[in-house]
C-alpha atoms as a PDB file:
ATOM      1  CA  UNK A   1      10.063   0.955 -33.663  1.00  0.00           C
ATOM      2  CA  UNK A   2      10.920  -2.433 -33.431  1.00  0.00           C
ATOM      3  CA  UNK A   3       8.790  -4.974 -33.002  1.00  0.00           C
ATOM      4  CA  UNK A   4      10.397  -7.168 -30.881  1.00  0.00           C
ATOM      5  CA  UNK A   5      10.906  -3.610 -28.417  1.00  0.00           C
ATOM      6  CA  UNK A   6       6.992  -3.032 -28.813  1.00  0.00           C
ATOM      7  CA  UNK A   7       5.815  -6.347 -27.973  1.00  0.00           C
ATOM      8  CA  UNK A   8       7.982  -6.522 -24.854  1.00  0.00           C
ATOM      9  CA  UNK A   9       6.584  -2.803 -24.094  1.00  0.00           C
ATOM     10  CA  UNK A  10       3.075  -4.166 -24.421  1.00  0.00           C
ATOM     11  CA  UNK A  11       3.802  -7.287 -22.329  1.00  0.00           C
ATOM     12  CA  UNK A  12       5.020  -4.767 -19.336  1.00  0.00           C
ATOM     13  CA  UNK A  13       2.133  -2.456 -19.596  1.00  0.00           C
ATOM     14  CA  UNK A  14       0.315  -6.095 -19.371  1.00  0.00           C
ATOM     15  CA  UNK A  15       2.269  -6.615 -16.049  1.00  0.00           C
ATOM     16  CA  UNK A  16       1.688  -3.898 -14.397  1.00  0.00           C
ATOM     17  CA  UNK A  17      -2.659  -3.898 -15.298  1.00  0.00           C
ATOM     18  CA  UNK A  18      -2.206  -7.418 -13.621  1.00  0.00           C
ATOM     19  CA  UNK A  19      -0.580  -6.638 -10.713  1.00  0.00           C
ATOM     20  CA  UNK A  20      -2.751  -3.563 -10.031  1.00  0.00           C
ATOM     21  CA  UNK A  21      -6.242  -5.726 -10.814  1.00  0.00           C
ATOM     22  CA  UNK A  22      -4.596  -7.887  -7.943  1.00  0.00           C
ATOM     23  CA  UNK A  23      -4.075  -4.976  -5.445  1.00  0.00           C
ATOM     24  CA  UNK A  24      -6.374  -2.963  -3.070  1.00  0.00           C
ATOM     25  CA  UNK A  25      -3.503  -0.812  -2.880  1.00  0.00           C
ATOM     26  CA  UNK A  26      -1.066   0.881  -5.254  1.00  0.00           C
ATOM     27  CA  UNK A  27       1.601   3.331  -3.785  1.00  0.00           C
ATOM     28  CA  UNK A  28       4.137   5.291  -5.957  1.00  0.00           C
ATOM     29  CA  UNK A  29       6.948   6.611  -3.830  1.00  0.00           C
ATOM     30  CA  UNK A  30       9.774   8.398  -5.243  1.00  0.00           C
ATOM     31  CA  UNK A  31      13.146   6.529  -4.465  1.00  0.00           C
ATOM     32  CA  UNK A  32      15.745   8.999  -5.335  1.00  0.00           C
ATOM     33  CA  UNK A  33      18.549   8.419  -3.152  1.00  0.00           C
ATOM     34  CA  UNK A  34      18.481   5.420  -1.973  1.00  0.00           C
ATOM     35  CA  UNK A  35      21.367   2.587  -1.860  1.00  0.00           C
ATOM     36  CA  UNK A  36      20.969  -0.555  -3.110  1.00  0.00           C
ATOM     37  CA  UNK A  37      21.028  -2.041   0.503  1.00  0.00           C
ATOM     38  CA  UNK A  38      18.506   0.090   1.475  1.00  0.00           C
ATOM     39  CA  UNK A  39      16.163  -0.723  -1.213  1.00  0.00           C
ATOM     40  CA  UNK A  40      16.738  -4.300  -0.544  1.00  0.00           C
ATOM     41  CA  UNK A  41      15.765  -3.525   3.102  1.00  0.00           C
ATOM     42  CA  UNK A  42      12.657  -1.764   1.732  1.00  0.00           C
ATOM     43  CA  UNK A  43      11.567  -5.166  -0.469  1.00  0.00           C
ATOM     44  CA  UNK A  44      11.960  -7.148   2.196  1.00  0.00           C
ATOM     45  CA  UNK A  45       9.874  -5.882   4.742  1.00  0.00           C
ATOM     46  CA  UNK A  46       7.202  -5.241   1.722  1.00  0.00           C
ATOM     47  CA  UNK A  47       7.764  -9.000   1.001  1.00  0.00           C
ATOM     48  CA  UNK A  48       7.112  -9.719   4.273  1.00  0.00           C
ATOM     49  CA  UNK A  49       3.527  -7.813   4.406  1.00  0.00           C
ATOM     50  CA  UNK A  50       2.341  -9.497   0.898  1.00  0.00           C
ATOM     51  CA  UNK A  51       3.179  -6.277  -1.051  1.00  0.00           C
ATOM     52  CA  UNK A  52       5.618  -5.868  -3.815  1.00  0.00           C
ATOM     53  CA  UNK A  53       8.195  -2.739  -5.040  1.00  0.00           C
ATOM     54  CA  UNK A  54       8.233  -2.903  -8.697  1.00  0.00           C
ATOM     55  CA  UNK A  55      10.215  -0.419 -10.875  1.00  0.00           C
ATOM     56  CA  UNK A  56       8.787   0.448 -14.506  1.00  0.00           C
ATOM     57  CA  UNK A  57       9.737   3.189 -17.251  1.00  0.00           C
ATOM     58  CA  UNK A  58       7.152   6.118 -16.423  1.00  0.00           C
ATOM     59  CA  UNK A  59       6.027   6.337 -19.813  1.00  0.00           C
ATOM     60  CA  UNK A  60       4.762   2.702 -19.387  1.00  0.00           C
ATOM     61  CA  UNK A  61       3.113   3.072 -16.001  1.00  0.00           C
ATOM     62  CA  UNK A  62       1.006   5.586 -17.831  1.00  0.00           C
ATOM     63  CA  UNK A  63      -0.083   3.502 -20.214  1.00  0.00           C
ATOM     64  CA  UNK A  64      -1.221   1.277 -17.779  1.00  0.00           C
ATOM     65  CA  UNK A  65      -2.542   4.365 -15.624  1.00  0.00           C
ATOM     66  CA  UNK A  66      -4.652   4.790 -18.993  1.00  0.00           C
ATOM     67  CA  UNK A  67      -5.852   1.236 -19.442  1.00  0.00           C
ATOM     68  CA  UNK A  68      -7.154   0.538 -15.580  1.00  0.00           C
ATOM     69  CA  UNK A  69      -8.473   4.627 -15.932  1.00  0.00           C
ATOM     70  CA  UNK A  70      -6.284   6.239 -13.767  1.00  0.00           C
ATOM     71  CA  UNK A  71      -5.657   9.430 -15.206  1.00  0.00           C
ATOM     72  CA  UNK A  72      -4.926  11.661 -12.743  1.00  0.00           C
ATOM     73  CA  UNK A  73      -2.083  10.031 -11.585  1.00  0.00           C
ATOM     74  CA  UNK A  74       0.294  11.083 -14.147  1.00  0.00           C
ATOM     75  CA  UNK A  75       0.807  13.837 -12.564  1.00  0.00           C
ATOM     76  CA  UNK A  76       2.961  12.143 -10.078  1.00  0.00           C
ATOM     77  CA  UNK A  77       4.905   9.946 -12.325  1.00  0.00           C
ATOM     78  CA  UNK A  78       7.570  12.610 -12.791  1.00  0.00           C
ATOM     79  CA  UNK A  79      11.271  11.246 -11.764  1.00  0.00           C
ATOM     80  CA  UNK A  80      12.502   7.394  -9.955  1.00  0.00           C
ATOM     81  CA  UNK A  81       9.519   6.230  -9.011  1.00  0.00           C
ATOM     82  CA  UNK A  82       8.762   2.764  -7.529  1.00  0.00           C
ATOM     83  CA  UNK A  83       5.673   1.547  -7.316  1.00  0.00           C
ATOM     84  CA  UNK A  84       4.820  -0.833  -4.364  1.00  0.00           C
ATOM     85  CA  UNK A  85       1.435  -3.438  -4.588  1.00  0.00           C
ATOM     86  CA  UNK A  86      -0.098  -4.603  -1.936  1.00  0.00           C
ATOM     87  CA  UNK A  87      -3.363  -7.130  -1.473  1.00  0.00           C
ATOM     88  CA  UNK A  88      -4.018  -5.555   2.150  1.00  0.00           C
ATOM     89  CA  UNK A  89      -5.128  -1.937   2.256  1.00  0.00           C
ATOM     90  CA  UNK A  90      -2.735  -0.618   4.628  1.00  0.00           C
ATOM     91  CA  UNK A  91       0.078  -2.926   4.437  1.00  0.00           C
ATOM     92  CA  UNK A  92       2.265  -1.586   1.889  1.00  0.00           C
ATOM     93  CA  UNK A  93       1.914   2.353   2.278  1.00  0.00           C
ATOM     94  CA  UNK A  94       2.417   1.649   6.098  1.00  0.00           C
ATOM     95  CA  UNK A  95       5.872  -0.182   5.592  1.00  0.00           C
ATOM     96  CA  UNK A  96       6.521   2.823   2.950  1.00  0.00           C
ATOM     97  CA  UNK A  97       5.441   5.254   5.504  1.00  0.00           C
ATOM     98  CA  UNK A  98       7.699   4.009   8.119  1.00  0.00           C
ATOM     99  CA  UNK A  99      10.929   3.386   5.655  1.00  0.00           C
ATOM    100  CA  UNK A 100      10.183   6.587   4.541  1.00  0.00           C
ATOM    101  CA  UNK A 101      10.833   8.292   7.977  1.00  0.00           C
ATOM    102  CA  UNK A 102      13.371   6.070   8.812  1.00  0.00           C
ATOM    103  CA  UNK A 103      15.283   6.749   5.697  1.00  0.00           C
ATOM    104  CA  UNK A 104      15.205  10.460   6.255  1.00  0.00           C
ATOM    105  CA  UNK A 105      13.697  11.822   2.981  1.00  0.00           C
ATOM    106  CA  UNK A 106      15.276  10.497   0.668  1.00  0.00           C
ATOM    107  CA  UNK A 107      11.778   7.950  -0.042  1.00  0.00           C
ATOM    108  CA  UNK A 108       8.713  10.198  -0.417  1.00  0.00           C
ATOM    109  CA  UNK A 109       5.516   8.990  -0.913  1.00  0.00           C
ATOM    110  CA  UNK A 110       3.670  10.865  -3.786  1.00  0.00           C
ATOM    111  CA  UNK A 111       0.188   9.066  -4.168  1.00  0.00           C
ATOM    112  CA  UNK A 112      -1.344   6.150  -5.436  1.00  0.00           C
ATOM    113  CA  UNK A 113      -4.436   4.393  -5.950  1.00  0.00           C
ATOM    114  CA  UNK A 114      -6.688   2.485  -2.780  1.00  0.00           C
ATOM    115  CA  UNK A 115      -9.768   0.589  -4.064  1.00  0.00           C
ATOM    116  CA  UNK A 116      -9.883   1.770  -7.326  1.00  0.00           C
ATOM    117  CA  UNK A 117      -9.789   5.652  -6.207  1.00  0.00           C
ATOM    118  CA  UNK A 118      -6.756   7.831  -6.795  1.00  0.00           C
ATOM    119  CA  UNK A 119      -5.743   9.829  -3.399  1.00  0.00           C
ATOM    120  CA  UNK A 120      -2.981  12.098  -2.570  1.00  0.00           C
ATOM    121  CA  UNK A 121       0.339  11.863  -1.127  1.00  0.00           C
ATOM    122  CA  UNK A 122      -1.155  13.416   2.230  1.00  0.00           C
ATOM    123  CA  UNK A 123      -4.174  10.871   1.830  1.00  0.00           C
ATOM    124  CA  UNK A 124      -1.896   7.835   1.097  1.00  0.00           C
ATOM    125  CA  UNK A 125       0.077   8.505   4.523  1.00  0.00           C
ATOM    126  CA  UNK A 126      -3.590   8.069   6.494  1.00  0.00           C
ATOM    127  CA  UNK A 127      -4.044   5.159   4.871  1.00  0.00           C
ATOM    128  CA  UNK A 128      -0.987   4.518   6.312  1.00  0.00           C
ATOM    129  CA  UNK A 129      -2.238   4.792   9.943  1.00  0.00           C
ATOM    130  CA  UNK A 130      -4.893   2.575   9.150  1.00  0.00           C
ATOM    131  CA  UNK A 131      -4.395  -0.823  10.883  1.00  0.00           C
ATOM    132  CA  UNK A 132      -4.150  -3.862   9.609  1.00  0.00           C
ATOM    133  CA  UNK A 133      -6.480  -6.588   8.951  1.00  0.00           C
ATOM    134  CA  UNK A 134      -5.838  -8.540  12.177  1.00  0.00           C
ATOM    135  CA  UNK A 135      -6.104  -4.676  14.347  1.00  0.00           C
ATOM    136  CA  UNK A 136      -8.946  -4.762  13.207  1.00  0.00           C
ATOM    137  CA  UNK A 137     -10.886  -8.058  13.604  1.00  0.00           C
ATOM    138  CA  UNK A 138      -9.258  -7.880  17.406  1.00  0.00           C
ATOM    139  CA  UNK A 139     -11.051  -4.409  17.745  1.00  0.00           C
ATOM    140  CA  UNK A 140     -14.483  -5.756  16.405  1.00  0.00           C
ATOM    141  CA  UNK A 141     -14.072  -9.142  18.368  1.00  0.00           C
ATOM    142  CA  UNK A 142     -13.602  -6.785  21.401  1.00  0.00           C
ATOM    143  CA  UNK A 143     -16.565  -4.964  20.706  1.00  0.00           C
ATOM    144  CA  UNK A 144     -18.775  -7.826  20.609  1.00  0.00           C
ATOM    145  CA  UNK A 145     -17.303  -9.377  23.575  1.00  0.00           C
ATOM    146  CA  UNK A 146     -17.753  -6.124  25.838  1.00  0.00           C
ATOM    147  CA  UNK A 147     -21.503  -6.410  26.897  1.00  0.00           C
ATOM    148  CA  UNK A 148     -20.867 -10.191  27.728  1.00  0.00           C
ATOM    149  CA  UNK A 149     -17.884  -9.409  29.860  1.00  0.00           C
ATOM    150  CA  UNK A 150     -19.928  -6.277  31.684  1.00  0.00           C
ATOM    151  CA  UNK A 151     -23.158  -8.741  32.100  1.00  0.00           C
ATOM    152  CA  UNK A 152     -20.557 -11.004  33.890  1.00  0.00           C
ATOM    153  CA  UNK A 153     -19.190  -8.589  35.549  1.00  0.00           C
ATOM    154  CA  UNK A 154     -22.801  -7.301  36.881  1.00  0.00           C
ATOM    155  CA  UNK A 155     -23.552 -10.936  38.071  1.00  0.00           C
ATOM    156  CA  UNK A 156     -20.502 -11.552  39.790  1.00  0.00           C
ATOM    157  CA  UNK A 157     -20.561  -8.266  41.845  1.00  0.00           C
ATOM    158  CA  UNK A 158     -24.199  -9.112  42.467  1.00  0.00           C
ATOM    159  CA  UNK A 159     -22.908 -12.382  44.026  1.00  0.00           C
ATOM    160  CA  UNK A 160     -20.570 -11.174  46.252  1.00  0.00           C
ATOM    161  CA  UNK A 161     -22.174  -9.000  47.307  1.00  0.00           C
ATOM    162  CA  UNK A 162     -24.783 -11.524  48.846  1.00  0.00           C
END
């Protein structure tokens, strides 16, 4: 092979280990079917959430798969893939999730990795349902802020009740 080919392979597979080393989450959807304005939709509202759709030769994504020791996740690299990176846990496979629904079928999540941990297609779309990082510092700020508000509550019916 060329070397000039092999060093720009290399330099992709390099690209992709750095992006995933980046990102809690790594979703592989299967694009088949798409338009070009739809996919442009799709990047956009990944853009918007801090993730990014990247797509790579299979072959190469394995490679990768190999370096960062996900092995069992060539079994989903089969056809158009695209492979979407995201820094929050949930924010990429939720955009996916809902672009996927609203396209009709014709973008399928297959898998990916969260955390370091391969999961499932099925697993991916609970991720999915996961909210976001702001959903849920508002539900632990209410949590901590319920007691106070029933203490208050407790001393104001008290009052008028005097």
């Amino acid at each position: 092979m060329n070397k000039a080919v092999l060093e720009a392979k290399q330099s992709v597979v390099k690209e992709i280990v750095e992006k995933a080393n980046n990102s809690s989450t790594i979703v592989v959807a299967e694009y088949r079917g798409l338009t070009v304005a739809q996919l442009q939709e799709l990047r956009r509202a990944l853009r918007k959430e801090e993730a990014e759709l990247c797509v790579y030769k299979n072959s190469l994504v394995e490679r990768a798969g190999e370096e960062l020791g996900y092995q069992s996740w060539n079994e989903i690299l089969a056809g158009p893939n695209a492979i979407i990176f995201s820094k929050e846990v949930s924010n990429g496979a939720k955009v996916v999730a809902k672009y996927a629904k609203r396209f009709g079928g014709t973008l399928k999540i297959k898998g990916g990795v969260v955390e370091g941990k391969y999961v499932t297609a099925d697993q991916m779309k609970e991720v999915a349902k996961l909210p976001g990082r702001e959903g849920l510092l508002s539900m632990f700020l209410s949590c901590l802020q319920a007691p106070i508000r029933q203490f208050a509550c407790t001393i104001k019916a008290v009052a008028d009740a005097k």
